[in-house]
Each structure stands twice: as C-alpha cells, then as structure tokens.
Protein backbone atom coordinates (compact mmCIF):
# COMPACT_ATOMS: atom_id res chain seq x y z
CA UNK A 1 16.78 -3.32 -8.91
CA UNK A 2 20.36 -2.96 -8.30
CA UNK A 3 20.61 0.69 -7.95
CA UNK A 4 17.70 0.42 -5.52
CA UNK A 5 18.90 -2.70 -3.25
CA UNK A 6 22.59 -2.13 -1.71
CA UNK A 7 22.75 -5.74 -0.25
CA UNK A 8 23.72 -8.96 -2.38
CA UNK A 9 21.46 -9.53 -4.85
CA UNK A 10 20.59 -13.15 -6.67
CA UNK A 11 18.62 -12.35 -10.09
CA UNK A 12 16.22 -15.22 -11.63
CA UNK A 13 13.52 -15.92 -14.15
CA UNK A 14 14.38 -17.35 -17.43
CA UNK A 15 18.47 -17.34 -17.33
CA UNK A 16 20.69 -19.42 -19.11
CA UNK A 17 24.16 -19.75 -19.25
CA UNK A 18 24.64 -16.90 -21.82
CA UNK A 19 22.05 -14.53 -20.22
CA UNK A 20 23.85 -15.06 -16.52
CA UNK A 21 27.43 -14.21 -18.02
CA UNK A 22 25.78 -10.91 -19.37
CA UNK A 23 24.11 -10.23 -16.47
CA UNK A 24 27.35 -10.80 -14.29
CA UNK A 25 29.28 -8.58 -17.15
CA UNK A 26 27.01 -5.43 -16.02
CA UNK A 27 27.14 -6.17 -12.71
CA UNK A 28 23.58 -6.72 -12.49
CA UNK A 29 23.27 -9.20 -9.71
CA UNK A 30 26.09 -10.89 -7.64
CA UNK A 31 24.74 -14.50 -8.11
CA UNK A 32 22.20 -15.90 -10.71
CA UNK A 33 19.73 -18.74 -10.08
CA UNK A 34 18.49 -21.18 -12.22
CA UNK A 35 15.57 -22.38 -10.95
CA UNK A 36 14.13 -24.30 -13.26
CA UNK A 37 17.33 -25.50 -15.50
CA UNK A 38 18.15 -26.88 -12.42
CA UNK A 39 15.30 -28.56 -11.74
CA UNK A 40 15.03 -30.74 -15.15
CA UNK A 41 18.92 -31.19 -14.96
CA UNK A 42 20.56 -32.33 -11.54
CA UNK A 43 23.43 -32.18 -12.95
CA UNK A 44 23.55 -28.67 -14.60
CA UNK A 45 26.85 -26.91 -13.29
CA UNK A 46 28.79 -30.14 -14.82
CA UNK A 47 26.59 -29.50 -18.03
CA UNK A 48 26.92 -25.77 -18.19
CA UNK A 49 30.76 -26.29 -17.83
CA UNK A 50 31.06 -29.36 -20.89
CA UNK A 51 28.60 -27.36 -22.72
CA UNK A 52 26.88 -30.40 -23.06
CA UNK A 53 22.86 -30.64 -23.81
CA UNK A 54 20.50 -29.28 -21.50
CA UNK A 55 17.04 -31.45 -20.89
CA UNK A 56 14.13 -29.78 -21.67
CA UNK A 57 11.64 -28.90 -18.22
CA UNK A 58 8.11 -29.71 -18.13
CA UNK A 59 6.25 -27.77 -16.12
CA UNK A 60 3.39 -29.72 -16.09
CA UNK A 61 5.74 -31.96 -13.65
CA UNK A 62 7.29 -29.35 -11.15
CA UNK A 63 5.37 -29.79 -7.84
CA UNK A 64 2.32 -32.45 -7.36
CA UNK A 65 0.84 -35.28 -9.62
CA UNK A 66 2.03 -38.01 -10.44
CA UNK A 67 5.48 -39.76 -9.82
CA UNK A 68 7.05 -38.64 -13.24
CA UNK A 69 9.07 -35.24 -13.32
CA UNK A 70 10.88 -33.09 -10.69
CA UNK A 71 13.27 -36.06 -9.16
CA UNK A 72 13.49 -37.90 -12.59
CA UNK A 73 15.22 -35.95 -14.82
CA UNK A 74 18.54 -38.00 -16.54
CA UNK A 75 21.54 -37.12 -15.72
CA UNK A 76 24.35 -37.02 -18.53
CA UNK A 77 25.20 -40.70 -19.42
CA UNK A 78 29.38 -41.34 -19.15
CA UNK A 79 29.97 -41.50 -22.89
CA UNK A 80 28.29 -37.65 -22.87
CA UNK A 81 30.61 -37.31 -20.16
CA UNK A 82 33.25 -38.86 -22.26
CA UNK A 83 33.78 -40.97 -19.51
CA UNK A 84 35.82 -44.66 -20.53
C-alpha cells in the first residue's frame, strides 16, 4: 500500500504494540491504529507505555445489545498504576 498511496497513511487490523513498532521500523505507515485494543482498554497509551496488562475484547460486545461491553471496560486500578 505504501508504494502505491503517496499521502499519510494510518495502517490497522490486528496491531499490537510490537507489530506497530515494526511496522513504524519499515516505514510502513506513518501512524498505526488500534481499533479494537482501544476499545476494551480506555486507557491503552498509559498501558502500552507501563507495559502493563492489556484486557481482553469481546466482540460479541462492540456495537448493539445489551449494556455490558464497549463503554465498560476497567481501567488499570492505582496499585497497577503503582499509584500510593
């Protein structure tokens, strides 16, 4: 895609942290989106930074039903933040 598209170019589907830096490395895309990391963890950049656990999505919760899923999701607690 990049030798094709001149213009900025934001790669997705199935990145992690790892996967993005590689990506970056080889100048494969200029930015790299989450999508659904960020979803099931509102507070990824903090937890991508800490290397701190990542929750697991559910896509059975993304968009419609019921009230459980895509505005739930915990965020890190203060000890994981090792907050006093």
């Amino acid at each position: 895609m990049r030798r094709s598209f001149r213009g900025l170019y934001i790669a997705n589907n199935g990145y992690d942290l790892d996967l993005a830096r590689k990506a970056r490395r080889r100048n494969l895309a200029d930015f790299i989106a989450f999508r659904r990391l960020y979803i099931a963890n509102p507070d990824l950049v903090d937890r991508l930074r800490m290397g701190a656990r990542l929750n697991v999505p559910d896509r059975a919760t993304f968009f419609g039903g019921a009230a459980a899923g895509y505005t739930d999701y915990p965020f890190l607690t203060a000890a994981e933040r090792g907050a006093p």
